[in-house]
Protein backbone atom coordinates (compact mmCIF):
# COMPACT_ATOMS: atom_id res chain seq x y z
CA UNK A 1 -104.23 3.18 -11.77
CA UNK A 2 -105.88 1.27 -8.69
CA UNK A 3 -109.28 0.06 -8.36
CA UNK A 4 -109.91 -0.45 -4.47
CA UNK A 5 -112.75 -1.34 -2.77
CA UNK A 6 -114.41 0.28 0.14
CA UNK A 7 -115.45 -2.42 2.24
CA UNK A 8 -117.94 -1.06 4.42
CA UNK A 9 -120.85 -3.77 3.51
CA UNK A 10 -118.36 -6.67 4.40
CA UNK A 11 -117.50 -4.81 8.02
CA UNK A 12 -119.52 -7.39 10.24
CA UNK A 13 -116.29 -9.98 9.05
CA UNK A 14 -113.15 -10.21 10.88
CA UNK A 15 -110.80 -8.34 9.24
CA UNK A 16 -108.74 -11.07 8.00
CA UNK A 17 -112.09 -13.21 6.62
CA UNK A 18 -113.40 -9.83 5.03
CA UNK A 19 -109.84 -9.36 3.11
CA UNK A 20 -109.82 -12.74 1.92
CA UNK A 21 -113.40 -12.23 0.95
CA UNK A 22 -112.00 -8.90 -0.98
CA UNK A 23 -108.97 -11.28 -2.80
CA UNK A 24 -111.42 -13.67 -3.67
CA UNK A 25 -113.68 -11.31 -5.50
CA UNK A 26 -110.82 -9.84 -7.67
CA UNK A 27 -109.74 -6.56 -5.94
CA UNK A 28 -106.30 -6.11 -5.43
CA UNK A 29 -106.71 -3.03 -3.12
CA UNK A 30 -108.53 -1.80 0.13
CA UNK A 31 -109.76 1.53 1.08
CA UNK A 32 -109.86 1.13 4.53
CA UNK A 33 -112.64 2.53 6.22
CA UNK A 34 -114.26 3.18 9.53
CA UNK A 35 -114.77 -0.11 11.17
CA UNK A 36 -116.17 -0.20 14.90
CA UNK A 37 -113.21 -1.77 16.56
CA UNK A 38 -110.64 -0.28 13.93
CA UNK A 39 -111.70 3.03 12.93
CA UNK A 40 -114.91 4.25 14.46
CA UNK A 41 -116.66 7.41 13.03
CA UNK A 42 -115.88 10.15 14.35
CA UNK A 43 -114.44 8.89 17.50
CA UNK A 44 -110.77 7.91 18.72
CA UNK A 45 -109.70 5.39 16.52
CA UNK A 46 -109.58 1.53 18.55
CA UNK A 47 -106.63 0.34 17.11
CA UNK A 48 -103.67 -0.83 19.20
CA UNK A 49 -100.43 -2.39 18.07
CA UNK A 50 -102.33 -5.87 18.66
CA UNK A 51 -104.92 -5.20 15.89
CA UNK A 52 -102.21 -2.89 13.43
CA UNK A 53 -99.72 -6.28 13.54
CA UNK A 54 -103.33 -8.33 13.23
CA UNK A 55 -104.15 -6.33 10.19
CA UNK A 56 -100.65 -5.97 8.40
CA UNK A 57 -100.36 -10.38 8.71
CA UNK A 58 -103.79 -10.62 7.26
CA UNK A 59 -102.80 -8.54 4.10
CA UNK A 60 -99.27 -10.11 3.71
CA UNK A 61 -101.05 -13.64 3.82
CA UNK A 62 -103.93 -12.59 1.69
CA UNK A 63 -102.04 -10.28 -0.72
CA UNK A 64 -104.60 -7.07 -0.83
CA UNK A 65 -102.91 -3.84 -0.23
CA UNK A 66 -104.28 -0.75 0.69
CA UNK A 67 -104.49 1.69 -1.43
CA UNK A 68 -105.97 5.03 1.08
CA UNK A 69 -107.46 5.61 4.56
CA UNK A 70 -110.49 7.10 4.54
CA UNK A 71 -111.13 8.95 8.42
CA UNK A 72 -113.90 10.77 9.18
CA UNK A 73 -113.66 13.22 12.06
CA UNK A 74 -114.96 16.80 13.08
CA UNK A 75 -112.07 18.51 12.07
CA UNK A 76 -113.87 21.25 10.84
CA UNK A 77 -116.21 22.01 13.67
CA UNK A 78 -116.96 25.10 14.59
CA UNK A 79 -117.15 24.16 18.14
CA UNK A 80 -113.62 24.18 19.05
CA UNK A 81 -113.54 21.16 22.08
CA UNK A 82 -115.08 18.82 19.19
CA UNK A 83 -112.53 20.05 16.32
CA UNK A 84 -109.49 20.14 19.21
CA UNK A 85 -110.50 16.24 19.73
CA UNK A 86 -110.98 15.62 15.63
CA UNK A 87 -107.21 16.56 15.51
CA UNK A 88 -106.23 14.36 18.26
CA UNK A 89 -107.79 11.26 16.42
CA UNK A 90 -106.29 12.40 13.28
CA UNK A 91 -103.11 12.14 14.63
CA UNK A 92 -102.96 8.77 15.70
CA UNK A 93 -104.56 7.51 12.42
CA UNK A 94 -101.71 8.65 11.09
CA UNK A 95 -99.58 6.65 13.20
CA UNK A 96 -101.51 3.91 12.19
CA UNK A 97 -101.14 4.86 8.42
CA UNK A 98 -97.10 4.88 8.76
CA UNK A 99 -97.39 1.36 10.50
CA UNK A 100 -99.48 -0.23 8.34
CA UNK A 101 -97.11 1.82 5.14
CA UNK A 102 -99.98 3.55 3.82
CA UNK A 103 -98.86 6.58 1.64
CA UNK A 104 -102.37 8.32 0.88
CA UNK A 105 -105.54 9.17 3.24
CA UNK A 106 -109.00 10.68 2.30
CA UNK A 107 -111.75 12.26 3.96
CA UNK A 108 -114.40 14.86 3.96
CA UNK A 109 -114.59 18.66 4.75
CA UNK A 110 -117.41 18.42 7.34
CA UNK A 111 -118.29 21.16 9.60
CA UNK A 112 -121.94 22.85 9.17
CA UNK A 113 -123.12 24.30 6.07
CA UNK A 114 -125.40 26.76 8.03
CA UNK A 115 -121.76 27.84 9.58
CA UNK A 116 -119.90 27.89 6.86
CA UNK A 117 -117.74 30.91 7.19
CA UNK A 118 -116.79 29.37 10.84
CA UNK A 119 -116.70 26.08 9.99
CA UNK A 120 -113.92 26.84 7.18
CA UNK A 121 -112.33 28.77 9.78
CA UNK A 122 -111.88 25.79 12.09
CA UNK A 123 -110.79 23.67 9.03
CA UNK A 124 -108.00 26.20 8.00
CA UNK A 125 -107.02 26.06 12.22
CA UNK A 126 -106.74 21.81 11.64
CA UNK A 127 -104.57 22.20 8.70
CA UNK A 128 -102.22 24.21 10.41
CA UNK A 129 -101.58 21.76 13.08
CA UNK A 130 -101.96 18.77 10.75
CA UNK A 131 -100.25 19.45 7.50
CA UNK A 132 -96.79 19.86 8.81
CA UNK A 133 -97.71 15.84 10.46
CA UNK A 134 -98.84 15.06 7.03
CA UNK A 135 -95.78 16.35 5.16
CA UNK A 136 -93.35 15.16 7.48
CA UNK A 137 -94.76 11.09 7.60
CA UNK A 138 -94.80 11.70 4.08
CA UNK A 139 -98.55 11.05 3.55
CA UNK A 140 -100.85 12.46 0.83
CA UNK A 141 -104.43 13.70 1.55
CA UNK A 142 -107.21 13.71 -0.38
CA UNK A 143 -110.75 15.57 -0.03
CA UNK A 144 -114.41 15.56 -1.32
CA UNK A 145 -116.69 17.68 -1.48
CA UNK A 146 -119.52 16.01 0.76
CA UNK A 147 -123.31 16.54 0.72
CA UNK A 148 -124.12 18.87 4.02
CA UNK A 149 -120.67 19.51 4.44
CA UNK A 150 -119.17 23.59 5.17
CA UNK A 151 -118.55 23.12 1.03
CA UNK A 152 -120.85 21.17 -0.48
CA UNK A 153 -120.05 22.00 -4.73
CA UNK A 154 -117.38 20.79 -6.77
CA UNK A 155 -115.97 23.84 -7.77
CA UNK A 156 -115.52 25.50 -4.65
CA UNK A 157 -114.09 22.39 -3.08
CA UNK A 158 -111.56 22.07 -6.03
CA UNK A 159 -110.82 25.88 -5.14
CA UNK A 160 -110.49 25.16 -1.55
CA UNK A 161 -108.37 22.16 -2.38
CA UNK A 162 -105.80 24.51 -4.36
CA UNK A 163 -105.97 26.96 -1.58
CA UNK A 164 -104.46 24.68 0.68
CA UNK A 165 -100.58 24.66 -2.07
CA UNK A 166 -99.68 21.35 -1.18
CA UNK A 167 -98.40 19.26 -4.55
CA UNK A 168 -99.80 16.66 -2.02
CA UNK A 169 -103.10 17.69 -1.27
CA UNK A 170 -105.57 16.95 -3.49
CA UNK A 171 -109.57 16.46 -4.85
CA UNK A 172 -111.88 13.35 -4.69
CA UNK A 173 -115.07 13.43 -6.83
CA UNK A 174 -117.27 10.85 -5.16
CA UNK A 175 -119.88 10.32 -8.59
CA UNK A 176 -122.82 9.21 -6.10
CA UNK A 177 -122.68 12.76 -4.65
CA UNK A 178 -122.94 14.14 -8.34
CA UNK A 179 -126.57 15.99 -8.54
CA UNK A 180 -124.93 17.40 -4.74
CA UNK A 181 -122.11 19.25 -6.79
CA UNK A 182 -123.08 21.56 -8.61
CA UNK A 183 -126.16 24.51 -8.14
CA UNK A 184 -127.59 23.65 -11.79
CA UNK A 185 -127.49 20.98 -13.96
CA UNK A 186 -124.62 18.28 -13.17
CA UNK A 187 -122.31 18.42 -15.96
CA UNK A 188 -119.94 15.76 -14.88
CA UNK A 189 -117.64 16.84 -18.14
CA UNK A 190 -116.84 20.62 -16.67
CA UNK A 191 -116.79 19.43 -13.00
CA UNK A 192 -113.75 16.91 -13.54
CA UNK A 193 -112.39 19.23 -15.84
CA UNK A 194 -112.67 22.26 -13.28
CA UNK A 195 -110.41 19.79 -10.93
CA UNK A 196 -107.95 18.93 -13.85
CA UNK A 197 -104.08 17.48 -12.20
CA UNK A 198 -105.92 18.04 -9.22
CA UNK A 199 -108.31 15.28 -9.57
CA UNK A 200 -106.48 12.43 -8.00
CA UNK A 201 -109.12 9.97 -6.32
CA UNK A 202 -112.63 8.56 -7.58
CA UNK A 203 -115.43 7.17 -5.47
CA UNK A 204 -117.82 5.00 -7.95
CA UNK A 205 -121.19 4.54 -7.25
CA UNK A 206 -124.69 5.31 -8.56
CA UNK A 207 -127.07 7.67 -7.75
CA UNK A 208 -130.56 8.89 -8.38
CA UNK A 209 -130.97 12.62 -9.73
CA UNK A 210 -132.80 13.82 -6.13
CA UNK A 211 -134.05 17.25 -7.67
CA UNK A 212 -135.75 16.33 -11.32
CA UNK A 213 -136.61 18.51 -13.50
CA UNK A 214 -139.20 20.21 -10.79
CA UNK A 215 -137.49 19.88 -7.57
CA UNK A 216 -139.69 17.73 -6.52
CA UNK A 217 -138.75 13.84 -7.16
CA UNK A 218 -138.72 13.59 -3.55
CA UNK A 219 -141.19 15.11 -1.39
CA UNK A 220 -139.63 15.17 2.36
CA UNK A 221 -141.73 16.53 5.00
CA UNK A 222 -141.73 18.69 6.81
CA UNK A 223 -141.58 21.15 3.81
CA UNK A 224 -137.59 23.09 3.92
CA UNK A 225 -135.80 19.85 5.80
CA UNK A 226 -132.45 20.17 4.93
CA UNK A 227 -131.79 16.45 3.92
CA UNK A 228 -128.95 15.83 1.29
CA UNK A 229 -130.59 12.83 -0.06
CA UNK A 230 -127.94 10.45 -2.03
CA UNK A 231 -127.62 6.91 -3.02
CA UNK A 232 -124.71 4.43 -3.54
CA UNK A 233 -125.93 2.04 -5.42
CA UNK A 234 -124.83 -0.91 -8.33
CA UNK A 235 -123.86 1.54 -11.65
CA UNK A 236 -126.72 1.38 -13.71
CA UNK A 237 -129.57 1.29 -10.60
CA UNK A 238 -129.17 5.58 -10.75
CA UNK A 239 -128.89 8.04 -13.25
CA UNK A 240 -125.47 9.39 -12.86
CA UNK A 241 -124.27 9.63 -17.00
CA UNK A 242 -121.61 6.51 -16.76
CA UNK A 243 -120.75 7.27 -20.49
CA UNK A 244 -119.57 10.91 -19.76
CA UNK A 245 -117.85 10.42 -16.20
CA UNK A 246 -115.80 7.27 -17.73
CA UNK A 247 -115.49 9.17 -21.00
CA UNK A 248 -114.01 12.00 -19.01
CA UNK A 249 -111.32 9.79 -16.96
CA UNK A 250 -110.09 8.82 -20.58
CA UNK A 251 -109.88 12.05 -21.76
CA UNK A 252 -108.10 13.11 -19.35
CA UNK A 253 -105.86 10.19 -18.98
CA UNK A 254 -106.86 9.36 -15.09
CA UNK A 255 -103.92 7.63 -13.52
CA UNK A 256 -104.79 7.71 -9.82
CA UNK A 257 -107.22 5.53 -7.53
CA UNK A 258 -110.86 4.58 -8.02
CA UNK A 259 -112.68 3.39 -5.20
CA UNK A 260 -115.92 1.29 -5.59
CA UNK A 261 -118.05 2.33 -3.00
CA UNK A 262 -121.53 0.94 -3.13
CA UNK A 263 -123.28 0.87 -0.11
CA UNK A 264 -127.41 -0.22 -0.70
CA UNK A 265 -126.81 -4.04 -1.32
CA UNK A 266 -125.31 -5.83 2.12
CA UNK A 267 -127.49 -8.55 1.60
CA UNK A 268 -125.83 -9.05 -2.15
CA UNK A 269 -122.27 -7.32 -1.53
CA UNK A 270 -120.30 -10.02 -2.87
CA UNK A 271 -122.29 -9.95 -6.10
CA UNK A 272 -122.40 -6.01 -5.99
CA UNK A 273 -119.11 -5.78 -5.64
CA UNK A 274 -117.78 -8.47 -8.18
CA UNK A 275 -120.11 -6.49 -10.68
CA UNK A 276 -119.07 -3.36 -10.06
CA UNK A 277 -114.87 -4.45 -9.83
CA UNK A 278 -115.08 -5.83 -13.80
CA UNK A 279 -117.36 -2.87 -15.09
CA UNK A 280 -114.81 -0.34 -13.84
CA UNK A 281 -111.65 -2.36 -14.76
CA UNK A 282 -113.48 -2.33 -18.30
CA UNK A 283 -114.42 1.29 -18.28
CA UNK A 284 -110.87 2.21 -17.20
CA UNK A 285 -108.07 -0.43 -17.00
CA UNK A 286 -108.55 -2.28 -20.22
């Protein structure tokens, strides 16, 4: 198993600084993500050859590794200009991926949730122009379900996941997005188990439980907004069930990559992320 970090709190560092930074702290694995003058969201990645060599010396000379891409794009927009350009950048971030000998990229389902049926449609029209690119660079993918995403719950992502029939495409359950997942209680148990083999990535961080008991923990105004409201945060600072989600892994004998991914703390992200790399290589490395 790998334990990677996402680095996103140490993303005002040069790259080389912020992966010695990452060595120094204990991690032996990156997962990239979207970085201004790298990766931007949602826009054509910036990376040249110049910055891809840049990158590949400062992880040979360091000796981090990355473990996944993460890219987020509109590749499931229902307006078709935006998703036509989402599978433009996707394509050269795969270049990038096969230069830099990365193997596995994640990402999110995005489109609209109050266009679901046409933002699946557009998602179904990217896969069939990207999977063949996927299968033929040899690169794995890996999705989450992603609060106000087209699919939001963990069982219908897991279902959309298998839809797809690739050995090679498979689910990410991002734990900060747990009280997101699921339409009633968050049984973290059943909703890892509902992935089962296909349940290949983690995303670790905590989270509060936004609903309660009531619904009304938070009060947003005005009254209706749609807001997904989620934390990433230190484990411990939420009220995701650590016992049963690392509990699960075990049972289930979890072999494939866990990402810390707290977000909350840039002013402590050294310390957040030192404390959160040895309580998930005791939870699940040991």
């Amino acid at each position: 198993m790998k334990i990677a970090l996402d680095p996103y709190m140490l993303r005002k560092l040069p790259m080389a600084e912020m992966l010695r930074t990452v060595a120094d702290i204990g991690y032996e694995y990156v997962e990239l993500s979207p970085r201004d003058e790298f990766m931007p969201f949602f826009l054509h990645p910036r990376a040249d050859d110049e910055k891809v060599a840049e990158l590949k010396r400062a992880l040979a000379e360091t000796g981090v590794r990355l473990s996944s891409i993460l890219p987020l794009y509109k590749w499931s927009s229902p307006d078709e200009d935006e998703r036509q350009a989402a599978v433009r950048y996707w394509r050269r971030m795969i270049e990038v991926a096969v230069e830099l000998d990365v193997r596995l990229m994640n990402s999110e389902f995005n489109g609209r949730p109050e266009r679901a049926a046409e933002s699946e449609a557009a998602f179904w029209r990217s896969m069939d122009e990207l999977l063949p690119v996927f299968e033929r660079e040899g690169i794995a993918l890996n999705l989450e379900a992603h609060p106000d995403d087209f699919c939001e719950l963990n069982n219908p992502a897991v279902d959309l996941v298998r839809a797809i029939n690739k050995p090679w495409v498979n689910y990410l359950y991002c734990a900060p997005h747990t009280f997101h997942l699921s339409d009633g209680a968050a049984n973290i148990a059943e909703m890892m188990r509902y992935a089962g083999s296909k349940l290949q990535h983690l995303h670790i961080a905590d989270s509060f439980n936004h609903k309660g008991s009531s619904g009304l923990r938070y009060i947003l105004n005005p009254p209706g907004t749609p807001a997904r409201i989620h934390q990433h945060l230190d484990i411990g600072q939420g009220e995701v069930d650590w016992d049963e989600f690392f509990g699960t892994l075990r049972d289930l004998k979890f072999d494939g990559v866990a990402t810390v991914c707290v977000f909350a703390w840039e002013e402590r992200a050294i310390e957040s992320s030192k404390f959160m790399f040895e309580r998930v290589t005791k939870e699940l490395a040991a």
